[in-house]
PDB file of N, CA and C in Angstrom:
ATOM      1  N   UNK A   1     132.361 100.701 171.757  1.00  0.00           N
ATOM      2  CA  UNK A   1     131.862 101.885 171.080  1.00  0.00           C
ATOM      3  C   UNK A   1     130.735 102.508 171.882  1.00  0.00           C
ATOM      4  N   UNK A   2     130.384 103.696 171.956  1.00  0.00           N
ATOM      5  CA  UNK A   2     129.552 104.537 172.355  1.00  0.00           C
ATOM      6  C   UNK A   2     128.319 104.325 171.797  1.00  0.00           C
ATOM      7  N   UNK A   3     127.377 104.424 172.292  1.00  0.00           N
ATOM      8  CA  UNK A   3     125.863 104.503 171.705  1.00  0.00           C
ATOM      9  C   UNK A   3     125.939 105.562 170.992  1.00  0.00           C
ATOM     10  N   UNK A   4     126.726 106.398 171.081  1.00  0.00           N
ATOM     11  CA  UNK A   4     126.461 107.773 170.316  1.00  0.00           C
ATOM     12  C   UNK A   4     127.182 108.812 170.350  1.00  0.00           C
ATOM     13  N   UNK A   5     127.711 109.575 169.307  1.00  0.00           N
ATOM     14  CA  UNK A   5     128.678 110.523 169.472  1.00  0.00           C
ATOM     15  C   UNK A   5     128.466 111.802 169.012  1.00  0.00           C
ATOM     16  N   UNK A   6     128.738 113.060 169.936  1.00  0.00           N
ATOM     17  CA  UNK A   6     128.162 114.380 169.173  1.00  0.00           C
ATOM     18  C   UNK A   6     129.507 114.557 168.676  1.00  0.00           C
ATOM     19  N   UNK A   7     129.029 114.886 167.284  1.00  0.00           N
ATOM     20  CA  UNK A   7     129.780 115.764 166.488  1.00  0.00           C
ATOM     21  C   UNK A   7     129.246 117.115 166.126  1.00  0.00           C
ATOM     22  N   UNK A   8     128.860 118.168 167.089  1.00  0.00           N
ATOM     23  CA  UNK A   8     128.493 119.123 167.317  1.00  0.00           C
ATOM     24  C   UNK A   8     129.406 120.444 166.942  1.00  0.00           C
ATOM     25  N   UNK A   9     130.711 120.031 167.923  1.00  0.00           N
ATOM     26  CA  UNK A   9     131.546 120.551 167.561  1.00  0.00           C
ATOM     27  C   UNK A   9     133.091 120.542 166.250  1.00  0.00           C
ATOM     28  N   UNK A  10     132.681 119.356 165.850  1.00  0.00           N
ATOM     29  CA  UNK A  10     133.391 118.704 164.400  1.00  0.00           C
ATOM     30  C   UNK A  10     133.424 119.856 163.851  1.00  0.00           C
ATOM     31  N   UNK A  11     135.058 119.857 163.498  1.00  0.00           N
ATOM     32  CA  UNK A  11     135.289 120.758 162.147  1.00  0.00           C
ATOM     33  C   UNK A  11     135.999 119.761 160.779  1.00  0.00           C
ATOM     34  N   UNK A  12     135.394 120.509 159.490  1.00  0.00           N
ATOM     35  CA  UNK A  12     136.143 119.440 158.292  1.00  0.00           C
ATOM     36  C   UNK A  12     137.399 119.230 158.442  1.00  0.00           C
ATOM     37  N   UNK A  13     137.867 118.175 157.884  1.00  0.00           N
ATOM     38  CA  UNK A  13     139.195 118.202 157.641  1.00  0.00           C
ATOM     39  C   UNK A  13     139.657 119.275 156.189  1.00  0.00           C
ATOM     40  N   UNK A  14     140.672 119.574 157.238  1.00  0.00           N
ATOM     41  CA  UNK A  14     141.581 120.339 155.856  1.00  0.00           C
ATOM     42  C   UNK A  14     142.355 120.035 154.954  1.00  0.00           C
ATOM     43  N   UNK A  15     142.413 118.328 154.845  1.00  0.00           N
ATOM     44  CA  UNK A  15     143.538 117.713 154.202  1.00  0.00           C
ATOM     45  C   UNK A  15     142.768 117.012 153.322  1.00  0.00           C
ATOM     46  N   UNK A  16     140.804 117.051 152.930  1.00  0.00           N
ATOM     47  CA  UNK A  16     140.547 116.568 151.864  1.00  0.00           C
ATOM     48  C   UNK A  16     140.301 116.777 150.508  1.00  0.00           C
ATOM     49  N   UNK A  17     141.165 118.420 151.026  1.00  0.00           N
ATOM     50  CA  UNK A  17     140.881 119.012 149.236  1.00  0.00           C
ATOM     51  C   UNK A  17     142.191 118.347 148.613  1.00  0.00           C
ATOM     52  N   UNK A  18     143.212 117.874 149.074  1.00  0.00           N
ATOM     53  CA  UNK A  18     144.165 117.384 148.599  1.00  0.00           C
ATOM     54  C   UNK A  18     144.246 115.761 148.215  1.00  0.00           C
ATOM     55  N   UNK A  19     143.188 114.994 148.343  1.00  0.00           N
ATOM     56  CA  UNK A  19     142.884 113.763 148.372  1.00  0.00           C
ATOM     57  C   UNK A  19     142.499 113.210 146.775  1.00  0.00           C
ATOM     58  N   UNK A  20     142.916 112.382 146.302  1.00  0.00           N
ATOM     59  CA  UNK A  20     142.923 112.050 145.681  1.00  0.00           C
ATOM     60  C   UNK A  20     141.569 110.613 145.241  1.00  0.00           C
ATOM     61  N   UNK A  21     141.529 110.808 143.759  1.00  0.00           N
ATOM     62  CA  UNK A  21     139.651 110.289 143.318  1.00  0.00           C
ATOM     63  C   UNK A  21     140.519 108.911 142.831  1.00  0.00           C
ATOM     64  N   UNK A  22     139.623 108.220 142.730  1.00  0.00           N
ATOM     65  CA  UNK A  22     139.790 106.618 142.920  1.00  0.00           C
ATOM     66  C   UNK A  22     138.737 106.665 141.328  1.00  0.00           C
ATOM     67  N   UNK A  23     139.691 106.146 140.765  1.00  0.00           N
ATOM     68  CA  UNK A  23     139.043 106.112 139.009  1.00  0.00           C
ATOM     69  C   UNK A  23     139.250 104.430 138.228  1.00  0.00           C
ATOM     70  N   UNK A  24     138.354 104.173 137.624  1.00  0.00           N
ATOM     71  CA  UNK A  24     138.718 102.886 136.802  1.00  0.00           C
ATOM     72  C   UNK A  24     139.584 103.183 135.304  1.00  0.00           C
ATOM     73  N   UNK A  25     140.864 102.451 134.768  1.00  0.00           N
ATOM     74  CA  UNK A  25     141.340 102.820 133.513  1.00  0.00           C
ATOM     75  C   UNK A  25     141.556 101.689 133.004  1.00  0.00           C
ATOM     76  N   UNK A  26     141.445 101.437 131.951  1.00  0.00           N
ATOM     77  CA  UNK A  26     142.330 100.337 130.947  1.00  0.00           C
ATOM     78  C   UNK A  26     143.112 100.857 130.692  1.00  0.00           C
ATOM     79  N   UNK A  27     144.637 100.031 131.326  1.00  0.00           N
ATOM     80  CA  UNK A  27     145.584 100.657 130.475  1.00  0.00           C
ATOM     81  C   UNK A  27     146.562  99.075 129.933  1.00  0.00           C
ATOM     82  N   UNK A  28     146.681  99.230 128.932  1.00  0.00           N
ATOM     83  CA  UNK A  28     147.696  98.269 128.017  1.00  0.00           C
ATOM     84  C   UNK A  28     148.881  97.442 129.265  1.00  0.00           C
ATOM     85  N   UNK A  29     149.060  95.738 129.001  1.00  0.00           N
ATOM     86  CA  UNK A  29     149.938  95.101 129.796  1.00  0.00           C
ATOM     87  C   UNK A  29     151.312  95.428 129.471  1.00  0.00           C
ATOM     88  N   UNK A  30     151.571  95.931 128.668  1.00  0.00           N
ATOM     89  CA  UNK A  30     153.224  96.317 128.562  1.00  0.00           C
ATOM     90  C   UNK A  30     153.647  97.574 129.403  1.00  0.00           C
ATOM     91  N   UNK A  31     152.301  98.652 129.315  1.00  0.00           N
ATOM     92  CA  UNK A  31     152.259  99.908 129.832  1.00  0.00           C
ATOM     93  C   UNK A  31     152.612  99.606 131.462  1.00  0.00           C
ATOM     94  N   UNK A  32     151.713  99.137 131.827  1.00  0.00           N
ATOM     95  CA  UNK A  32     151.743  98.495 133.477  1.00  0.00           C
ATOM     96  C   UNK A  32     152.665  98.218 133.677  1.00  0.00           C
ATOM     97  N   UNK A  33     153.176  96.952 132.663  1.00  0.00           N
ATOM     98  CA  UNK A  33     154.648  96.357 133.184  1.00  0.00           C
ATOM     99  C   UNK A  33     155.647  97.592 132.865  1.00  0.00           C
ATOM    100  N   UNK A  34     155.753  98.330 132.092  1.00  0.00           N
ATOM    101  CA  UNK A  34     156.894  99.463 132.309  1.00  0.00           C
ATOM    102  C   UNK A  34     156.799 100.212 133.400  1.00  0.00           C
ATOM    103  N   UNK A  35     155.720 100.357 133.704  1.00  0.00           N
ATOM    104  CA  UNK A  35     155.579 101.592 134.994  1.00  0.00           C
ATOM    105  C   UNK A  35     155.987 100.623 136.397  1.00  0.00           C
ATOM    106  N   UNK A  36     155.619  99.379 136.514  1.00  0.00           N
ATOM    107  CA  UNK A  36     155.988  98.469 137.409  1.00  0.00           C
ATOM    108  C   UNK A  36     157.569  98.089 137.396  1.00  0.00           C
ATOM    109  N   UNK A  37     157.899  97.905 136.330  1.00  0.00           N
ATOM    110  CA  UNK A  37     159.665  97.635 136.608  1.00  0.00           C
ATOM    111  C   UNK A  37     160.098  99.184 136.806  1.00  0.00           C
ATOM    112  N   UNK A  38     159.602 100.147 136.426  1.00  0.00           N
ATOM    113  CA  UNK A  38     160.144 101.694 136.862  1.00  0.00           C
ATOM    114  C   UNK A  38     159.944 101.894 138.343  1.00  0.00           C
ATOM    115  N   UNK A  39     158.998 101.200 139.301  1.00  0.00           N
ATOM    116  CA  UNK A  39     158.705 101.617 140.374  1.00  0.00           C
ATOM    117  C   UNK A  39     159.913 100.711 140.997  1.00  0.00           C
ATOM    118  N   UNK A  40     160.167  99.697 140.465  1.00  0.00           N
ATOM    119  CA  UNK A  40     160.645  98.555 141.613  1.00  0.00           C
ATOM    120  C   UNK A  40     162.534  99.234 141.310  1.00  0.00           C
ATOM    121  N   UNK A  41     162.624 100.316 140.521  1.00  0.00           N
ATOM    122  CA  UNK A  41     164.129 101.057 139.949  1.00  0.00           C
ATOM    123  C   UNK A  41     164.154 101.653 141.378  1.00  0.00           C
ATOM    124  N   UNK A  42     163.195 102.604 141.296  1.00  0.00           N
ATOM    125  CA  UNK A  42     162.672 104.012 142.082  1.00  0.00           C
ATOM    126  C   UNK A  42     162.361 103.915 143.395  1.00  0.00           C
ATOM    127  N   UNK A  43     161.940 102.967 143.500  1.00  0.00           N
ATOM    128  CA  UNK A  43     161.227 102.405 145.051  1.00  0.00           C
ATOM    129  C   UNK A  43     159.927 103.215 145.361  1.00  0.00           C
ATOM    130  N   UNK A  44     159.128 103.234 144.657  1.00  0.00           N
ATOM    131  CA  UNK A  44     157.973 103.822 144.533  1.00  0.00           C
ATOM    132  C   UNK A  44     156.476 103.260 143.751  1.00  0.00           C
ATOM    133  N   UNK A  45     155.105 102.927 144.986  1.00  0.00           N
ATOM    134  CA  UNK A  45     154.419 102.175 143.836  1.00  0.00           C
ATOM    135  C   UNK A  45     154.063 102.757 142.182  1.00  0.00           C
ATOM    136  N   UNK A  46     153.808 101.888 141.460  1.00  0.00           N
ATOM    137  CA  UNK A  46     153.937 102.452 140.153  1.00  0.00           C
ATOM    138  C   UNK A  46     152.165 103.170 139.785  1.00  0.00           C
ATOM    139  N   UNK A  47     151.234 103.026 141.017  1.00  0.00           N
ATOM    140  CA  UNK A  47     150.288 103.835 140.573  1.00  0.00           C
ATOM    141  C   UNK A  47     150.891 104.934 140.988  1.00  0.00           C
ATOM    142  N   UNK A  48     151.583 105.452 141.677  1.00  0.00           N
ATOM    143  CA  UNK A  48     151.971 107.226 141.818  1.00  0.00           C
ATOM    144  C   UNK A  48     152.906 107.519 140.753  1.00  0.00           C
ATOM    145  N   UNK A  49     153.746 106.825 140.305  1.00  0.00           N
ATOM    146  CA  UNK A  49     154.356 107.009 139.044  1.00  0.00           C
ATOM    147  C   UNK A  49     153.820 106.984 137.906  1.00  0.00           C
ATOM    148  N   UNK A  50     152.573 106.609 137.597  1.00  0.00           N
ATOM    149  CA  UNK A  50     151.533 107.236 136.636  1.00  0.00           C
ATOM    150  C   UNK A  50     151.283 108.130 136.565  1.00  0.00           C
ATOM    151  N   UNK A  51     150.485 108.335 138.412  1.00  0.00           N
ATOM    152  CA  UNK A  51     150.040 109.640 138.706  1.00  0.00           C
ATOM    153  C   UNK A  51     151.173 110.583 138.231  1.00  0.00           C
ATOM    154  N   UNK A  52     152.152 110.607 138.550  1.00  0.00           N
ATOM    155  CA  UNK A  52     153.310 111.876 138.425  1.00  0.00           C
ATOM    156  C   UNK A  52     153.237 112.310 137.073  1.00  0.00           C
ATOM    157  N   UNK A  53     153.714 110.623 136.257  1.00  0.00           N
ATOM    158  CA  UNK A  53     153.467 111.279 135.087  1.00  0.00           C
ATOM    159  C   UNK A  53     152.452 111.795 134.276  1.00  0.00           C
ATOM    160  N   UNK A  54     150.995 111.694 134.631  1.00  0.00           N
ATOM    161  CA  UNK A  54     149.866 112.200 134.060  1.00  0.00           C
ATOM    162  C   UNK A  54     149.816 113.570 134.670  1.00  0.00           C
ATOM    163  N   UNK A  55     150.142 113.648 135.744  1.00  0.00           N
ATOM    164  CA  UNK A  55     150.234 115.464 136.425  1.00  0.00           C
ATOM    165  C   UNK A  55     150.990 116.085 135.411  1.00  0.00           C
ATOM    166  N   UNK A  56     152.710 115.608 135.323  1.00  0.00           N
ATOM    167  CA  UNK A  56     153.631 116.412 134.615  1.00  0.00           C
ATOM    168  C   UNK A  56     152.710 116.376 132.799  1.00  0.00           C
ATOM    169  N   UNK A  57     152.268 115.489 132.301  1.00  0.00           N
ATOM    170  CA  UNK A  57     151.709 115.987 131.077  1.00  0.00           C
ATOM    171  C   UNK A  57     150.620 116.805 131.190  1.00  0.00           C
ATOM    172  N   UNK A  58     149.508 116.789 132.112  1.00  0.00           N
ATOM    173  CA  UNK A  58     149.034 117.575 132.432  1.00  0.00           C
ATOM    174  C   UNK A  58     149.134 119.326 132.334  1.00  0.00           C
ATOM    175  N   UNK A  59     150.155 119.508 133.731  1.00  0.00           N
ATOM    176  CA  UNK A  59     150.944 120.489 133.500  1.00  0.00           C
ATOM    177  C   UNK A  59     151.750 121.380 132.257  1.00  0.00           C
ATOM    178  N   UNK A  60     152.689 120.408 131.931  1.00  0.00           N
ATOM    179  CA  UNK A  60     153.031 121.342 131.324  1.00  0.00           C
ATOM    180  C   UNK A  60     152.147 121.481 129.312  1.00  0.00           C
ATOM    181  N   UNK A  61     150.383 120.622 129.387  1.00  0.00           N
ATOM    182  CA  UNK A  61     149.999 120.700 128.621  1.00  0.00           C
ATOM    183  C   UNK A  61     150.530 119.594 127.018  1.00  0.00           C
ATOM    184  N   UNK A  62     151.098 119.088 127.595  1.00  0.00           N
ATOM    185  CA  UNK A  62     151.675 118.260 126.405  1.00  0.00           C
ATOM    186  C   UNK A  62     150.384 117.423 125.832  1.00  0.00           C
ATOM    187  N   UNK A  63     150.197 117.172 124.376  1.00  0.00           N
ATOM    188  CA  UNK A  63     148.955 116.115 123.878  1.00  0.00           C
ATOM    189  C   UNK A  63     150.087 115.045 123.410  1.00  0.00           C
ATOM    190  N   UNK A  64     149.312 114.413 123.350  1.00  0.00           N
ATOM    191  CA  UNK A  64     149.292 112.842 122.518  1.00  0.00           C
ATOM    192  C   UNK A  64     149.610 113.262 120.847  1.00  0.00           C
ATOM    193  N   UNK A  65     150.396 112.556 120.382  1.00  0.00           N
ATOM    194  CA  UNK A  65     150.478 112.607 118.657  1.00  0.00           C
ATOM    195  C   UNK A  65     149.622 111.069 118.395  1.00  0.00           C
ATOM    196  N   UNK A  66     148.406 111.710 117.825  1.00  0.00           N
ATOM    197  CA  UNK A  66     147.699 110.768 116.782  1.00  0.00           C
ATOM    198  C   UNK A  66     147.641 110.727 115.319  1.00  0.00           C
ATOM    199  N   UNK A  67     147.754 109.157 114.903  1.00  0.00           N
ATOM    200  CA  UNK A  67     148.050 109.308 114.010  1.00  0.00           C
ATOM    201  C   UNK A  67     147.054 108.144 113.600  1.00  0.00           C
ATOM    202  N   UNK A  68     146.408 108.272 113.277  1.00  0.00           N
ATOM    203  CA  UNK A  68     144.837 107.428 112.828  1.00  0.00           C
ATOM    204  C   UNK A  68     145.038 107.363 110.991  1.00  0.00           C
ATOM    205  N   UNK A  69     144.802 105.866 110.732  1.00  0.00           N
ATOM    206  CA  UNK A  69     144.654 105.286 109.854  1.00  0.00           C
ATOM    207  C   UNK A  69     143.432 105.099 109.000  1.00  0.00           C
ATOM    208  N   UNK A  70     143.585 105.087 108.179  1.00  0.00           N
ATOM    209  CA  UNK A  70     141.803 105.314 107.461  1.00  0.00           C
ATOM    210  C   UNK A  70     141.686 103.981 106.904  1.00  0.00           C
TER     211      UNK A  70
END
């Protein structure tokens, strides 16, 4: 390694507005295990198959039906 490097002329990258945030969740062991036997169908890890599906609810705005007990 170099004692030292100018980054004088450094420009940002353009590929980190597209990068994705690193978050902590609890999510339920059955949940996991469905999204995990769906990935190993698909051939795809099953954190992007979350991701997909939290985008697509996202998107097209869909909520949750709650139904809370008193």
């Amino acid at each position: 390694m170099r004692p030292e490097y100018d980054f004088s002329k450094a420009k940002p990258n353009p590929y980190t507005r597209g990068l994705k945030r690193q978050i902590t969740i609890r999510i339920d062991e059955d949940t996991v295990a469905y999204f995990k036997a769906l990935s190993s169908e698909v051939g795809m890890p099953y954190q992007s198959l979350i991701n997909l599906y939290l985008r697509d609810c996202a998107k097209s705005r869909r909520k949750p039906r709650l139904n809370w007990s008193a």
